[in-house]
Structure formats: C-alpha cells, structure tokens
C-alpha atoms as a PDB file:
ATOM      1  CA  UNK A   1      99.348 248.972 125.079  1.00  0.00           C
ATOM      2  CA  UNK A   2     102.932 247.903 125.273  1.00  0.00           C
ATOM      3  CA  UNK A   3     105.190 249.082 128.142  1.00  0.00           C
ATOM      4  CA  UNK A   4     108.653 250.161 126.957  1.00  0.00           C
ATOM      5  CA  UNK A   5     111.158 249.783 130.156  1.00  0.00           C
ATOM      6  CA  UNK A   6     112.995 253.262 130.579  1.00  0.00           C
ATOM      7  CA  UNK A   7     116.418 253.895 129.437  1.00  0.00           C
ATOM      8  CA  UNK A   8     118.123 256.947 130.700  1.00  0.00           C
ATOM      9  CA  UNK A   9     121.363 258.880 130.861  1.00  0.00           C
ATOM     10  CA  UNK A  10     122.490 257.921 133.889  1.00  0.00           C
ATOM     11  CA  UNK A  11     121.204 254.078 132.743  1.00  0.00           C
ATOM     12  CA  UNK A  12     124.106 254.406 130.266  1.00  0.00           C
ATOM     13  CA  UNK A  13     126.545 255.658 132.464  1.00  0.00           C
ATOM     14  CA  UNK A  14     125.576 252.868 134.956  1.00  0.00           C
ATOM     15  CA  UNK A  15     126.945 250.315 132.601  1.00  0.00           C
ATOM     16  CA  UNK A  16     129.735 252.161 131.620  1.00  0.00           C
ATOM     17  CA  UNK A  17     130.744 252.004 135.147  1.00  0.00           C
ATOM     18  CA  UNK A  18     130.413 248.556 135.721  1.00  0.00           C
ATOM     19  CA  UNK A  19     131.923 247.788 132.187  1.00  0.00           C
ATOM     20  CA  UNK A  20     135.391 249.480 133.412  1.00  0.00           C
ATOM     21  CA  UNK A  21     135.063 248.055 136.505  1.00  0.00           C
ATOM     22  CA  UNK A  22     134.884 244.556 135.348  1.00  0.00           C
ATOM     23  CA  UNK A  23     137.306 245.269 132.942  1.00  0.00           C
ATOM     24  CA  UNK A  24     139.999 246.414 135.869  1.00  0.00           C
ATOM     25  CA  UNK A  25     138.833 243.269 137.629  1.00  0.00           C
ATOM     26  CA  UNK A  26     139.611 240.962 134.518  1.00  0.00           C
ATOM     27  CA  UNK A  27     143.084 242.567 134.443  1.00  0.00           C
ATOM     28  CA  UNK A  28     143.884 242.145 137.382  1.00  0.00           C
ATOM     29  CA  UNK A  29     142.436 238.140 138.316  1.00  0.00           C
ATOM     30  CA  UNK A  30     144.388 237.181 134.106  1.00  0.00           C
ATOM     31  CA  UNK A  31     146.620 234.412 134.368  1.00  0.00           C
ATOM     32  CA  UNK A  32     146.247 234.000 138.089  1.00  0.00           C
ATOM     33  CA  UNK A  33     144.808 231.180 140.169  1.00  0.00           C
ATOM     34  CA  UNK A  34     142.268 233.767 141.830  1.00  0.00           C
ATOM     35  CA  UNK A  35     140.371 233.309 138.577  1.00  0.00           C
ATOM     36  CA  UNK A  36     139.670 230.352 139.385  1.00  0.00           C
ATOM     37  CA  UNK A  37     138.262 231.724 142.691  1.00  0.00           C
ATOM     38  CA  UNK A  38     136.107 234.199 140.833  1.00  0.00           C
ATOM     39  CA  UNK A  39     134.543 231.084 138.951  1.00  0.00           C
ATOM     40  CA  UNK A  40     133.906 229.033 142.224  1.00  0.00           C
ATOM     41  CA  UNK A  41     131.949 232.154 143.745  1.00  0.00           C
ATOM     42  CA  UNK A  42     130.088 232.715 140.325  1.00  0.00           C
ATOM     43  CA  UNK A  43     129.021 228.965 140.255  1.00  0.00           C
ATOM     44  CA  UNK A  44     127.587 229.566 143.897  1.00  0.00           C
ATOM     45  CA  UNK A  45     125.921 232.884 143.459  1.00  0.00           C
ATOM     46  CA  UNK A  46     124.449 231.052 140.331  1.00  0.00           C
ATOM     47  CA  UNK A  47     123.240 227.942 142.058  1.00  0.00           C
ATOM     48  CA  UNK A  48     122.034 230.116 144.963  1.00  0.00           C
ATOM     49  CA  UNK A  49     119.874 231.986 142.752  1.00  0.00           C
ATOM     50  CA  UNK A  50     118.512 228.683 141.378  1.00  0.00           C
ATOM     51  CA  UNK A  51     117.198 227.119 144.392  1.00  0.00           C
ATOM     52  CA  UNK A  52     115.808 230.646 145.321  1.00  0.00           C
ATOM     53  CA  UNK A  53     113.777 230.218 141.904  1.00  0.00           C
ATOM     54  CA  UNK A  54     112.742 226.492 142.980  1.00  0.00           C
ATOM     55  CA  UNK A  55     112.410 227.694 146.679  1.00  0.00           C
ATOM     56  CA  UNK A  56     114.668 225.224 148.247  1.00  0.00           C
ATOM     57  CA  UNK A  57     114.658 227.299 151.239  1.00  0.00           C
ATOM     58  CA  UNK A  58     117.625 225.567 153.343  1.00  0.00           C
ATOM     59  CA  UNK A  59     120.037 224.701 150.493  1.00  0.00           C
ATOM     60  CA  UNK A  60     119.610 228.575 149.148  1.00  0.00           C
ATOM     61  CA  UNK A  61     119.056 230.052 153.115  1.00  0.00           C
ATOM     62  CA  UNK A  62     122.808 228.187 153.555  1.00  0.00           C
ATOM     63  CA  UNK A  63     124.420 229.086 150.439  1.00  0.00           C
ATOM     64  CA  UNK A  64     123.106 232.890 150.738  1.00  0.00           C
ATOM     65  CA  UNK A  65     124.921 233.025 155.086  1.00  0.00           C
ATOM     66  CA  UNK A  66     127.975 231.066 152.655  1.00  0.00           C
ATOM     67  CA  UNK A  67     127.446 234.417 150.232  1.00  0.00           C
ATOM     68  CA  UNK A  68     126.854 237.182 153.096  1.00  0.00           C
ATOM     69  CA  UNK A  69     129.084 236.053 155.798  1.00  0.00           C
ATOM     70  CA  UNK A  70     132.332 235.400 153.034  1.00  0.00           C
ATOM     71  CA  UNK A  71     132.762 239.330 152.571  1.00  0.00           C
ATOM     72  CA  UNK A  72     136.175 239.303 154.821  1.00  0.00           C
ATOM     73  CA  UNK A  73     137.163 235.943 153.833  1.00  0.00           C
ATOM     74  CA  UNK A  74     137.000 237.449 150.081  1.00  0.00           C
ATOM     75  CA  UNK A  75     139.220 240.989 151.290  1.00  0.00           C
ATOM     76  CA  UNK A  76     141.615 238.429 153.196  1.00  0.00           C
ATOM     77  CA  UNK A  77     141.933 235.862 149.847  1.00  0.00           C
ATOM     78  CA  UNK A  78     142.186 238.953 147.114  1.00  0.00           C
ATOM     79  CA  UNK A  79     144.103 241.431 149.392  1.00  0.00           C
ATOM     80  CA  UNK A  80     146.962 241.686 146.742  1.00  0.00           C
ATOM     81  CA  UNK A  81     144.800 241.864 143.878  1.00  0.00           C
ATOM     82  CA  UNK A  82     142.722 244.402 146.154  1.00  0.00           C
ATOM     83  CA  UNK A  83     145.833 246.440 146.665  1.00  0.00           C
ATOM     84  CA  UNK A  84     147.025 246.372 143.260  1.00  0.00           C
ATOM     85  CA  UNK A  85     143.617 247.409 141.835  1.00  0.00           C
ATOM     86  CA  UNK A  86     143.655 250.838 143.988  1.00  0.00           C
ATOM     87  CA  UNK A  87     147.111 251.577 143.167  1.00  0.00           C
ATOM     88  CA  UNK A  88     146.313 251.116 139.749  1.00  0.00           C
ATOM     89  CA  UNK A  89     142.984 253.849 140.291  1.00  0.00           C
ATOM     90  CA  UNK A  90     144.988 256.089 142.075  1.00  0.00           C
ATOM     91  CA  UNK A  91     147.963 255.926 139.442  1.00  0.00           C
ATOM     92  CA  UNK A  92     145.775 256.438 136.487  1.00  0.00           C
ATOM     93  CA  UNK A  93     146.723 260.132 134.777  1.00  0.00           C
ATOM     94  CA  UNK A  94     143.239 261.622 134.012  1.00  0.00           C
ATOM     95  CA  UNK A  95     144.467 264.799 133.097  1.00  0.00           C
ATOM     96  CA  UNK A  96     146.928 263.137 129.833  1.00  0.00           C
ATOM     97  CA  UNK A  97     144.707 262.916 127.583  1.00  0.00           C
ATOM     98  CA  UNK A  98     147.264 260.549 125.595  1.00  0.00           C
ATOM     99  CA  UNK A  99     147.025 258.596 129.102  1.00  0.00           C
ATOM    100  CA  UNK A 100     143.545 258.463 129.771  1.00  0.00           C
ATOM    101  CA  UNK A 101     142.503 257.115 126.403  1.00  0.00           C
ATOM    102  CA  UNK A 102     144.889 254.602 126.972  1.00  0.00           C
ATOM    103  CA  UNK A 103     142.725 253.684 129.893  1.00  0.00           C
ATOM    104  CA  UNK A 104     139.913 252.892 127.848  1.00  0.00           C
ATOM    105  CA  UNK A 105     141.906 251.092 125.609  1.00  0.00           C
ATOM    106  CA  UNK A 106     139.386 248.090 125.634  1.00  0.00           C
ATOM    107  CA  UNK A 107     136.578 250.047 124.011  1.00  0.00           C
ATOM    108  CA  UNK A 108     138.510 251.095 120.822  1.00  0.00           C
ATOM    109  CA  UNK A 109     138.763 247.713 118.488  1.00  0.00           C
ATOM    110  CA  UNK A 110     142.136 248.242 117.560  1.00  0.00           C
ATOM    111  CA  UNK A 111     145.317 249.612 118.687  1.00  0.00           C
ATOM    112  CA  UNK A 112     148.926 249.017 117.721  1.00  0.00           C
ATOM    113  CA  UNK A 113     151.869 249.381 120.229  1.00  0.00           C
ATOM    114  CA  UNK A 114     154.373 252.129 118.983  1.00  0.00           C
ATOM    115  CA  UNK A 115     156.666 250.436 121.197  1.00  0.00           C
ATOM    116  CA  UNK A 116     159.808 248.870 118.786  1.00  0.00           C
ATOM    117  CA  UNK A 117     160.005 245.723 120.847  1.00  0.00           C
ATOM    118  CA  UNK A 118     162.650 244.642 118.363  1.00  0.00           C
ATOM    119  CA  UNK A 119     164.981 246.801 118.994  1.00  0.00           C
ATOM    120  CA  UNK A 120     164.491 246.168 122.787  1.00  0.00           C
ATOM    121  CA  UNK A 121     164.853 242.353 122.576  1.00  0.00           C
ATOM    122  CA  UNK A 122     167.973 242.799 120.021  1.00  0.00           C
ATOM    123  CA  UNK A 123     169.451 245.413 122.767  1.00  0.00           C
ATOM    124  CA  UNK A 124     169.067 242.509 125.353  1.00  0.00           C
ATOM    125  CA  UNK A 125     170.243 239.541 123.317  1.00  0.00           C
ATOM    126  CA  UNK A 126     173.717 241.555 122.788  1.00  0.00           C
ATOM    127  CA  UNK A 127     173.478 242.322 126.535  1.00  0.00           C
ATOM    128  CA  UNK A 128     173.049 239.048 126.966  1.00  0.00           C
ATOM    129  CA  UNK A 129     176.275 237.925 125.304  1.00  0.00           C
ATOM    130  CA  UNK A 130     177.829 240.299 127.385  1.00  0.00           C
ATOM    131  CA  UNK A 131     176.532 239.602 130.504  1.00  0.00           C
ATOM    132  CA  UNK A 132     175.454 242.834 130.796  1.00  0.00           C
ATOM    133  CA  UNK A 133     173.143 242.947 133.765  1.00  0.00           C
ATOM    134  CA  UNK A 134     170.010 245.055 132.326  1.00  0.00           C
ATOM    135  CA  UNK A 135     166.474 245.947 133.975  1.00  0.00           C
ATOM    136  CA  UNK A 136     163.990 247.540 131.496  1.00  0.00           C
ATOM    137  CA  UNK A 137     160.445 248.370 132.684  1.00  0.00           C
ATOM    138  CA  UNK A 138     158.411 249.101 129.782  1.00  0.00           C
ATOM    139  CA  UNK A 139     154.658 251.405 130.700  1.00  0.00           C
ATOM    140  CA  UNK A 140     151.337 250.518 129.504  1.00  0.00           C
ATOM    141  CA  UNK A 141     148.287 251.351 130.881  1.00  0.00           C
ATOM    142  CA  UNK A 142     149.051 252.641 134.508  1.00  0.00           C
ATOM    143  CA  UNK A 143     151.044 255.770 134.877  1.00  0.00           C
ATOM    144  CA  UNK A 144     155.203 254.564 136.553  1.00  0.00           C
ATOM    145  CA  UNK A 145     154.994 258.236 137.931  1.00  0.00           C
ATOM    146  CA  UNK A 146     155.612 258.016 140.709  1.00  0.00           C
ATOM    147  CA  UNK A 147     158.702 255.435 140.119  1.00  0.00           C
ATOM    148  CA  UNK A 148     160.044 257.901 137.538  1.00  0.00           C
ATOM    149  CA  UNK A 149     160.340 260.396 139.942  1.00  0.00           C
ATOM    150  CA  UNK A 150     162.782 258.139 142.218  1.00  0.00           C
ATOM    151  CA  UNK A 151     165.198 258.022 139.251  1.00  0.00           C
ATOM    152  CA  UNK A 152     166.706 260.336 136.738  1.00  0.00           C
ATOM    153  CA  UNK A 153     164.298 261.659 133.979  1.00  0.00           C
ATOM    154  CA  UNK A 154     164.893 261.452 130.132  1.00  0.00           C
ATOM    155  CA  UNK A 155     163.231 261.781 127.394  1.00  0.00           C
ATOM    156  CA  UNK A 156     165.779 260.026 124.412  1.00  0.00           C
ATOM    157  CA  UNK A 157     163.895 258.119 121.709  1.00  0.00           C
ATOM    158  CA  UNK A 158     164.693 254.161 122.272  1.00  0.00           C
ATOM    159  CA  UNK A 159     167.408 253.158 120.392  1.00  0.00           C
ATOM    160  CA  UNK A 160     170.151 249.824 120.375  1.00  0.00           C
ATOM    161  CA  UNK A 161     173.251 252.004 121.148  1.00  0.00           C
ATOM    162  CA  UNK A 162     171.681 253.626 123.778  1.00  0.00           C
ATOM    163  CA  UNK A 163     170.316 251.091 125.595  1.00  0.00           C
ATOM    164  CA  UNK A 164     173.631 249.271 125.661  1.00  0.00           C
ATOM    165  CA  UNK A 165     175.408 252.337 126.500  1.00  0.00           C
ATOM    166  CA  UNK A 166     173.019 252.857 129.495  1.00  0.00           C
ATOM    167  CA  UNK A 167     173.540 249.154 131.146  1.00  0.00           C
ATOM    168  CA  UNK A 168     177.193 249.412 130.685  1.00  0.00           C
ATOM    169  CA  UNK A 169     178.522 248.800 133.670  1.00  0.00           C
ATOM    170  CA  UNK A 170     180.937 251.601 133.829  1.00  0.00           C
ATOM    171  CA  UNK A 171     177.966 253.946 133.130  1.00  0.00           C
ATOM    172  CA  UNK A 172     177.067 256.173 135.740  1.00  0.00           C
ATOM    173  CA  UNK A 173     173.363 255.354 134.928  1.00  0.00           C
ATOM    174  CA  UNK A 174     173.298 251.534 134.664  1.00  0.00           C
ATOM    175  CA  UNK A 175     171.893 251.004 138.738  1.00  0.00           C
ATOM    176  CA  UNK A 176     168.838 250.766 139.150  1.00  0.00           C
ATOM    177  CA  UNK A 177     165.729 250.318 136.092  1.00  0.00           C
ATOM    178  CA  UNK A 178     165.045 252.100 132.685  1.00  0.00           C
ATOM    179  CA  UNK A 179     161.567 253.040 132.364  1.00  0.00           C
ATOM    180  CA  UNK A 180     160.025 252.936 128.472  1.00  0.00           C
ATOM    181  CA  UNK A 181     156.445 255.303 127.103  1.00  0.00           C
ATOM    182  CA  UNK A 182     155.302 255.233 123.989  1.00  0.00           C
ATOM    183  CA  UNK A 183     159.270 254.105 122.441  1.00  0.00           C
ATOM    184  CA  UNK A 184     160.798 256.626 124.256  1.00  0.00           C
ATOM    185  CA  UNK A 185     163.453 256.022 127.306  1.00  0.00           C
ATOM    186  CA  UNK A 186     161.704 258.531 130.069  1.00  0.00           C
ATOM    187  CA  UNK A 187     163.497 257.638 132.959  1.00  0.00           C
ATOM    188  CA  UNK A 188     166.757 255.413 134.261  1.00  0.00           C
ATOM    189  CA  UNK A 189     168.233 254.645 137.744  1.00  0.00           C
ATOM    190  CA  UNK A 190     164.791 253.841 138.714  1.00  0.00           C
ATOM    191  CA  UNK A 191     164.331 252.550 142.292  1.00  0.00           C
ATOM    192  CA  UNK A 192     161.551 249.884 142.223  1.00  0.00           C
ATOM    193  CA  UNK A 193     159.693 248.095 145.160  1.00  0.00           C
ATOM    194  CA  UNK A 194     160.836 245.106 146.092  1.00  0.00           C
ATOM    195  CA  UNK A 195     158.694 241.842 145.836  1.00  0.00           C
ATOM    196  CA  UNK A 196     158.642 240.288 149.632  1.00  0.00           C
ATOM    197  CA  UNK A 197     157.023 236.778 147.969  1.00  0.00           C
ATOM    198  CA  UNK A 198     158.812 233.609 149.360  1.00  0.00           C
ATOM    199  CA  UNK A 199     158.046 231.833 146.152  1.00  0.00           C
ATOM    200  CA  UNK A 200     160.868 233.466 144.380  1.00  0.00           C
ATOM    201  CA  UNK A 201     163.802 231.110 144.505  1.00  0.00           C
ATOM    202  CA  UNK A 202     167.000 231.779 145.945  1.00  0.00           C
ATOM    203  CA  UNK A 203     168.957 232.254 143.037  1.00  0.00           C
ATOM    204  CA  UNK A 204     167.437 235.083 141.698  1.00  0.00           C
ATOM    205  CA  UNK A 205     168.674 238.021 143.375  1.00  0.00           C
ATOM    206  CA  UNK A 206     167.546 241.740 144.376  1.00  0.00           C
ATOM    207  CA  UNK A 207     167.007 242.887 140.248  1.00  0.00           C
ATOM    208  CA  UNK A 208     164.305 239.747 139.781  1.00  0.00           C
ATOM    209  CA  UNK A 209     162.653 240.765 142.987  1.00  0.00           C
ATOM    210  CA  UNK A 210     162.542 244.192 141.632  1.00  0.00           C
ATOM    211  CA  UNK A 211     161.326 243.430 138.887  1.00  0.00           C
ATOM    212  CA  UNK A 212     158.495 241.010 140.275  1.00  0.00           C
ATOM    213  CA  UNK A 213     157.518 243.443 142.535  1.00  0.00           C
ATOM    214  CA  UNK A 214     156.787 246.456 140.269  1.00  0.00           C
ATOM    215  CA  UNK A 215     154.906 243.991 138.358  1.00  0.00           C
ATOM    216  CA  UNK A 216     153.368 242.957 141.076  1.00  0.00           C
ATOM    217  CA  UNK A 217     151.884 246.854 141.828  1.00  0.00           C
ATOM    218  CA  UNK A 218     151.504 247.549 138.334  1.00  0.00           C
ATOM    219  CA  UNK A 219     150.386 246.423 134.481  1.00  0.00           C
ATOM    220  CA  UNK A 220     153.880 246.752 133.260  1.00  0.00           C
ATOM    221  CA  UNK A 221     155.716 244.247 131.464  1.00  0.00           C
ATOM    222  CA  UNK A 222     159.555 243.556 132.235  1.00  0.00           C
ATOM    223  CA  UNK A 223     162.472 241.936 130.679  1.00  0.00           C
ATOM    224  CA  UNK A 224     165.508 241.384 132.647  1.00  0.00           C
ATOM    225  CA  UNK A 225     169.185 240.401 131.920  1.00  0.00           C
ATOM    226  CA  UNK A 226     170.997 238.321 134.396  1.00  0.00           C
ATOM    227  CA  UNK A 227     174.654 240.045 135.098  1.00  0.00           C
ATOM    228  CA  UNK A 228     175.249 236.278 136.650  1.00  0.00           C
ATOM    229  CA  UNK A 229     174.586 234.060 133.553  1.00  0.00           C
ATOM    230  CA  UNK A 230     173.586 236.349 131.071  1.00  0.00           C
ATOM    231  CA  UNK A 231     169.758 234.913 131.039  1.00  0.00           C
ATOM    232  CA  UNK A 232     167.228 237.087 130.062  1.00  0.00           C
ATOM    233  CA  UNK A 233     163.802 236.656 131.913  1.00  0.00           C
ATOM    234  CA  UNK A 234     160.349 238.143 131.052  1.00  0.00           C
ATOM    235  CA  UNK A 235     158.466 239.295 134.442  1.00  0.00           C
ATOM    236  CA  UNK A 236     154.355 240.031 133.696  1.00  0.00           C
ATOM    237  CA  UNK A 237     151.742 239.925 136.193  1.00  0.00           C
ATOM    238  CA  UNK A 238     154.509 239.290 139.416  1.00  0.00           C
ATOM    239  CA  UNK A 239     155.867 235.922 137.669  1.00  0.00           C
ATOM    240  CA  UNK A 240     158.153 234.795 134.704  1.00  0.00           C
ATOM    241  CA  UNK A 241     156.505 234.423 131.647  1.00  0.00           C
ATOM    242  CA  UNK A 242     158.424 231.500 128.981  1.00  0.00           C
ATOM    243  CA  UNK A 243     159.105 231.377 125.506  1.00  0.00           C
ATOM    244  CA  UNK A 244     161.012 229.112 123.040  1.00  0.00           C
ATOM    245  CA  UNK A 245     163.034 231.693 121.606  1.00  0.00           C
ATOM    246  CA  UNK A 246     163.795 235.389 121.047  1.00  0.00           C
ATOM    247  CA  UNK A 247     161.540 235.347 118.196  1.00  0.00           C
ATOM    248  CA  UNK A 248     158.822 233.760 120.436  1.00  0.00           C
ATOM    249  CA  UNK A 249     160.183 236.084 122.828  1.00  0.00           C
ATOM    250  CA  UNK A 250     159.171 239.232 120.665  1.00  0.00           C
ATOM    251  CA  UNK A 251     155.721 238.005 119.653  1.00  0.00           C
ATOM    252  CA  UNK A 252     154.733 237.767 123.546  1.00  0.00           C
ATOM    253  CA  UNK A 253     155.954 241.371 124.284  1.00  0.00           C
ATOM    254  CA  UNK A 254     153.899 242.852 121.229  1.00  0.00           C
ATOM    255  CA  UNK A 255     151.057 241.219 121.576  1.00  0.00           C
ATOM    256  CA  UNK A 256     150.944 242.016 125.312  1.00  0.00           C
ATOM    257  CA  UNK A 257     151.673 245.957 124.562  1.00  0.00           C
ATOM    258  CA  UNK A 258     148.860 245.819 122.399  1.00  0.00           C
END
C-alpha cells in the first residue's frame, strides 16, 4: 500500500510565505553586487550538503562552523539591504486594497502600468531645455506615506502643463519632490532622506542625493533634471540607471513600472 505524504492548509500557506519572502529578497539583492553574495553562500550551503551526503566529515564539519558562525558577518555585509527590506514591510498599506494587491503583484501574470510615462519624460525633456531643475518620485509597490505627509498633498491627474508649471522656479511649489500613484500627482514639496553614500561624486548636489537616498529606502523609480546643466538622470535601486536616448529612456521606465 502506497503512502501519500500529507498536504495541508497550513502546508500551503507555508510556501506562500516563503514564496513572498523570497520574492522581497529578490527585489531587494536585483542589480546589486550582494547577488553575487547570495550565489557564493548558495554554492557553499550546496557543497556543504554534498560532502554531508559523501560523509566527508572535516571538509563539511568546516564548511557547516563557515555556515553557523557567518550569521553576524551576513547582518554586518546586508545591513542596508536588511534595513531597506523592513522599511519596505513596515511601509506596505494592508488595509488599500488597491495597495495590497499591488504587493502581490508577482503572482498575477500580467499587469500594465497606468502610469503615462510619456507624458512624464516629454515634461522633463522641455524642462530640460529649460534648465528647469525638476525631482519626480514616481510610487510602485511600497507605500511614499510617510514622505507624502512631509510635503503638500494633491491629488491632480498628471499632466505636461502641470508638471512644468509645478518646477517653475517662481512656483511656490517647485522645492522639494513631486510624488506620482497610479498617474496621478499626490503630493509636491516633498522632503526626502538624504543618501549619506561617499560614492556619489561631487558634482551632483543635494537633489541627486535625494533622490538616491529615497531610492535607496524604497522601490521607487526617479528621474531628475539638473537646474545646473539641464541633464536629466534616472535614479533606481540607489544608483543611476543609463540609456541611449529619451526613447530608450521611456522603454526603461515602463517596463520597470510594470
């Protein structure tokens, strides 16, 4: 007679768990050189099981003290993707429902970004020409609440004129960032945290360091216009992302909304 291995409830909600879990991990460790420190420790754990299964007691007794005893090195190495990942927890807006699906935006297989990143990028090339200096923080999956609530809230559907208008440097609301949900400009003369990296160079001043550093706390994506040179910069993941062109330029933000 066969034995079938149990499969419960809770079973399912087990792996749940650990799917979101990983999936926070992933997003927080993409595009950064810890990766590749999350694929040295898997190659260990993996070779440590092997010489368990071949009982090479030393080589697996050493790599399993390597294993036990590199707990704090691990906290010390990931302590600002550690940091990151509870802000990102503790930010998350459970009671949206309109938020918290967007949480578990990795189990649905497809999802479109009602964000019109055209309009934005067209708003910042003019700026641009200008040398209009612009910060726009655009929202996807963790909550900016508690940023929005250091500026002044609004709730105007995203438009060219009005961004413009907004950055205009006779506007009482161009200091500070413009926050963007779901195509619509929620909040402006946003204060936001200040990157303290070193690897920033000099000659990008206090709106770049903003900008890497709410990046650096959260998933959102920014784009930036230089009030210096006119430059427009695209901040993900605490670092400038490049592109060829404003076409190029357009693809990236979509396909990273999405």
């Amino acid at each position: 007679m066969l034995d079938f291995i149990e499969f419960s409830l809770l079973d399912v909600l087990d792996i749940l768990l650990v799917a979101i879990l990983l999936y926070y991990i992933y997003k927080l460790l993409k595009g950064t050189v810890a990766i590749n420190i999350v694929i040295g420790i898997a190659l260990i754990f993996l070779i440590w099981k092997i010489t368990q299964a071949l009982k090479m007691e030393m080589l697996s007794g050493i790599l399993g003290y390597l294993l036990s005893g590199g707990v704090i090195a691990l906290i010390i190495v990931f302590q600002q993707e550690i940091r990151k990942f509870l802000l990102m927890i503790g930010t998350t807006n459970f009671t949206n429902k309109r938020n918290f699906l967007k949480q578990l935006k990795f189990l649905q297989t497809e999802i479109g970004s009602d964000i019109d990143t055209e309009t934005i990028i067209e708003a910042c090339q003019k700026m641009s020409k200008s040398k209009t200096g612009a910060l726009i923080v655009i929202e996807r999956t963790n909550s900016l609440d508690f940023l929005i609530n250091t500026g002044d809230t609004m709730n105007a559907l995203l438009n060219d004129a009005l961004l413009q208008s907004i950055f205009y440097k006779n506007s009482p609301l161009h200091d500070g960032a413009l926050i963007i949900r779901d195509n619509y400009i929620v909040a402006t003369r946003v204060v936001l945290p200040i990157s303290d990296s070193t690897k920033i160079p000099a000659r990008f001043g206090l709106r770049h360091r903003a900008a890497i550093g709410v990046s650096e706390k959260t998933d959102a994506v920014c784009l930036l216009v230089s009030e210096e040179t006119g430059e427009i910069s695209y901040i993900k993941d605490g670092g400038f992302e490049l592109y060829a062109n404003y076409t190029d330029l357009n693809e990236k933000v979509r396909k990273d909304l999405m």
